[in-house]
Protein backbone atom coordinates (compact mmCIF):
# COMPACT_ATOMS: atom_id res chain seq x y z
CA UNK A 1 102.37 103.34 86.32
CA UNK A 2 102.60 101.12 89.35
CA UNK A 3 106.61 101.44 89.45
CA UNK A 4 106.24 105.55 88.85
CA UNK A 5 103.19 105.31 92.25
CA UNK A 6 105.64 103.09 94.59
CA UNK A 7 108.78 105.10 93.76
CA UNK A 8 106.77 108.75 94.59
CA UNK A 9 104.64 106.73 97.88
CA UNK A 10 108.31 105.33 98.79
CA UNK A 11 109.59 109.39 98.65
CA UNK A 12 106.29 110.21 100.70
CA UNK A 13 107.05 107.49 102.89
CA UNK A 14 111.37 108.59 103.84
CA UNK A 15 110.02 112.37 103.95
CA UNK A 16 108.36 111.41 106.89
CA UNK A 17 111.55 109.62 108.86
CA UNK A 18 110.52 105.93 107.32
CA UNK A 19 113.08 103.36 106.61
CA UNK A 20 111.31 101.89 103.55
CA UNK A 21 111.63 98.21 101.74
CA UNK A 22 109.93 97.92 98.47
CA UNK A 23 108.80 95.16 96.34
CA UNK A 24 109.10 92.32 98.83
CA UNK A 25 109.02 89.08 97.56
CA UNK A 26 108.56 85.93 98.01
CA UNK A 27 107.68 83.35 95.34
CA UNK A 28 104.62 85.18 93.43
CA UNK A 29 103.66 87.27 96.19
CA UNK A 30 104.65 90.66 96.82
CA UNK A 31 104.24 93.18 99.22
CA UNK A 32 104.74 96.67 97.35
CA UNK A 33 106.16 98.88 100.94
CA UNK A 34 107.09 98.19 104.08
CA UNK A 35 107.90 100.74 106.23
CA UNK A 36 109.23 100.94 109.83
CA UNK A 37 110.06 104.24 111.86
CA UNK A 38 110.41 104.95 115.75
CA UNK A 39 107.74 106.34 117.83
CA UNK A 40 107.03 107.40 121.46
CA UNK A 41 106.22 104.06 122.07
CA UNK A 42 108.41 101.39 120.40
CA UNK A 43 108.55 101.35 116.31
CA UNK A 44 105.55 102.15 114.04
CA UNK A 45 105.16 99.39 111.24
CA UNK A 46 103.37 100.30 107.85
CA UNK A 47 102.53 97.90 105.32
CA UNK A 48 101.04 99.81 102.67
CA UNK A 49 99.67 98.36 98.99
CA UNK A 50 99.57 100.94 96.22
CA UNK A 51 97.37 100.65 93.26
CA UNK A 52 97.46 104.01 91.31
CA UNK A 53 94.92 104.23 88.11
CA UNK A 54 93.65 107.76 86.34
CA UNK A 55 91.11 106.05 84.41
CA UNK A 56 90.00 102.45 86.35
CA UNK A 57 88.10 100.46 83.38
CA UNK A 58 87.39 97.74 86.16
CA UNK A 59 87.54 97.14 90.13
CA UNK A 60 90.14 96.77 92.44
CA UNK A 61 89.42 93.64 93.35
CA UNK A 62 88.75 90.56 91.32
CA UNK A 63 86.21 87.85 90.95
CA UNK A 64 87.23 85.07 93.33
CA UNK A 65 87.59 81.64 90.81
CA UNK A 66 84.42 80.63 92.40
CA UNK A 67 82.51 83.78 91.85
CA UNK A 68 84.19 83.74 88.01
CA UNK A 69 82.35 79.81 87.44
CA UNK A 70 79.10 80.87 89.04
CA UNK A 71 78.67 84.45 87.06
CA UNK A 72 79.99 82.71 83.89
CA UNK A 73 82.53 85.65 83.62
CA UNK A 74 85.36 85.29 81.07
CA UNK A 75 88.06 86.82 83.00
CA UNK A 76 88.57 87.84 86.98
CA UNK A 77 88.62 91.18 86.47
CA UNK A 78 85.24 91.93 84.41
CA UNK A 79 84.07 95.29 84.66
CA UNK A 80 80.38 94.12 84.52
CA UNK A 81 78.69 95.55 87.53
CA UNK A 82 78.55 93.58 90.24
CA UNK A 83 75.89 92.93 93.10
CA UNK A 84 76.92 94.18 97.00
CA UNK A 85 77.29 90.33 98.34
CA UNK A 86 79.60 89.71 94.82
CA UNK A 87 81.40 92.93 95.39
CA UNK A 88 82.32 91.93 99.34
CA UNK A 89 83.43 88.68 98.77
CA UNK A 90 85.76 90.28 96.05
CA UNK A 91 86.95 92.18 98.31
CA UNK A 92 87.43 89.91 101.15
CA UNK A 93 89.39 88.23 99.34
CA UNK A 94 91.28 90.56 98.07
CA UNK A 95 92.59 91.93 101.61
CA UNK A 96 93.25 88.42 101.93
CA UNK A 97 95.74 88.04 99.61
CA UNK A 98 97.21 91.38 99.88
CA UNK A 99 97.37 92.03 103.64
CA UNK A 100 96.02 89.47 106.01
CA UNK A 101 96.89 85.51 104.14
CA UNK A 102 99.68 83.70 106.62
CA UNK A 103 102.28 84.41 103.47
CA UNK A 104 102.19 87.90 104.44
CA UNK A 105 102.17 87.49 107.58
CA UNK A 106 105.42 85.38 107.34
CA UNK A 107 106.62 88.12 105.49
CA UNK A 108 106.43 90.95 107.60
CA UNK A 109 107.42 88.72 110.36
CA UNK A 110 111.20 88.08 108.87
CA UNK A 111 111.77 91.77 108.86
CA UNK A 112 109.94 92.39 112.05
CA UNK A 113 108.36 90.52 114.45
CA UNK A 114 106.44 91.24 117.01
CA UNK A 115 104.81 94.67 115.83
CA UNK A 116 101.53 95.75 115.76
CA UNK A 117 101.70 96.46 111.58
CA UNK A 118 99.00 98.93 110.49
CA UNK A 119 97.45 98.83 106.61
CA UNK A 120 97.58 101.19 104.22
CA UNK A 121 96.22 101.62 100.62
CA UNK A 122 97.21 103.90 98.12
CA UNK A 123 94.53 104.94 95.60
CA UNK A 124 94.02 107.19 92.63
CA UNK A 125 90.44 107.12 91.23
CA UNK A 126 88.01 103.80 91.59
CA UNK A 127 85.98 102.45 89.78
CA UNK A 128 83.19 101.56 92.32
CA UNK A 129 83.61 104.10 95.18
CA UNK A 130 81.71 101.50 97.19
CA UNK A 131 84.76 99.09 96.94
CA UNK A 132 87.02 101.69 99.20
CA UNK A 133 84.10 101.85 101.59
CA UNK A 134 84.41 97.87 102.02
CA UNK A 135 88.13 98.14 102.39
CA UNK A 136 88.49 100.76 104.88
CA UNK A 137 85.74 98.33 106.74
CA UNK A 138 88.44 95.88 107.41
CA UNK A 139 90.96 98.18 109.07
CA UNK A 140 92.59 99.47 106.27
CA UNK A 141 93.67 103.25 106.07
CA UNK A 142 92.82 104.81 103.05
CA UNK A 143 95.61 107.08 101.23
CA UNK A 144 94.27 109.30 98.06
CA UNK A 145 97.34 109.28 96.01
CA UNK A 146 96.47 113.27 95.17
CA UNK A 147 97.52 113.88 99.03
CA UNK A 148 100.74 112.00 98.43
CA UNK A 149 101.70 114.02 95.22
CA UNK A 150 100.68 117.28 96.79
CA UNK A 151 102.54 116.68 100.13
CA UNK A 152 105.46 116.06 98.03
CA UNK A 153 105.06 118.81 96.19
CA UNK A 154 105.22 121.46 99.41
CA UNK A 155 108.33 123.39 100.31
CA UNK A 156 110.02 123.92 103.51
CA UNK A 157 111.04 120.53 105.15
CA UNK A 158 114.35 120.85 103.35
CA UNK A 159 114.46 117.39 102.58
CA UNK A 160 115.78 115.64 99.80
CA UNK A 161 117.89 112.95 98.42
CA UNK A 162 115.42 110.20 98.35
CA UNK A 163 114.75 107.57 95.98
CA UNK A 164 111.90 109.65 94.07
CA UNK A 165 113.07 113.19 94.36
CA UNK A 166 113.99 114.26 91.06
CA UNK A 167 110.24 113.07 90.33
CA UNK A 168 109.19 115.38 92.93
CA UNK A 169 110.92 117.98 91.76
CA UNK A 170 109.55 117.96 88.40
CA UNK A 171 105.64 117.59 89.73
CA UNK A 172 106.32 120.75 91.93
CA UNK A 173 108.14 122.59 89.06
CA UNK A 174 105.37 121.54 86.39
CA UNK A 175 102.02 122.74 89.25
CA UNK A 176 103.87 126.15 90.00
CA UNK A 177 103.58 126.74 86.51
């Protein structure tokens, strides 16, 4: 699912005059889209993180390995319910490692420097609503993956030829229906 999301966020992305890089890597780290357009005043930078799920059986984030020895949890992803101050420091963490840590920042840097990037995450359904809440708190813009499908989905830019558009095609066809 996470290839199918990327490829139809990467379509959203060009439709809207973005030069797109996908699946970034370095080492073990990844960042899932960059993209980089010009505006009235310089370039606009995007680095946007897409995790797409229909039916979430846990959280977005994970159980730091400190929280994971203290609650006695058998993996880093439980879907136990967790407390508010657990839940936070999940999350802290988790826009940590997938926006803010220095090896992202290195990262963006090679392809741009200089740029004010802005944050962006792609989301289907949650788990714990409350987790988006505590994202969007740090800066991050929240993108409902429905609005992505749907936008792709509308007629009358005239554009095509991008790296998801036979997908789009067929999600149009199949809601016209």
């Amino acid at each position: 699912m996470a290839l199918f999301a990327e490829q139809l966020v990467d379509e959203w992305l060009n439709r809207d005059r973005y030069f797109t890089i996908r699946g970034m890597k370095d080492g073990r780290d990844e960042i899932d889209l960059l993209a980089i357009r010009p505006g009235a005043s310089g370039l606009e930078a995007r680095h946007i993180e897409v995790q797409v799920s229909f039916r979430p059986i846990s959280y977005i984030s994970a159980l730091t390995p400190e929280q994971q020895k203290k609650l006695n949890a058998r993996n880093r992803n439980s879907p136990t319910r967790w407390e508010i101050d657990v839940l936070e420091e999940g999350v802290n963490a988790w826009v940590d490692k997938k926006f803010v840590s220095e090896k992202k920042t290195r990262m963006r840097n090679k392809i741009l420097n200089g740029v004010n990037w802005r944050f962006s995450f792609v989301h289907a359904k949650v788990f714990e609503p409350h987790e988006l809440e505590l994202i969007e708190a740090h800066g991050i813009e929240l993108i409902p993956f429905k609005g992505v499908v749907e936008s792709l989905c509308r007629k009358g830019d005239g554009w095509v030829g991008g790296a998801a558009t036979d997908i789009a095609e067929i999600i149009a066809y199949s809601s016209q229906q």
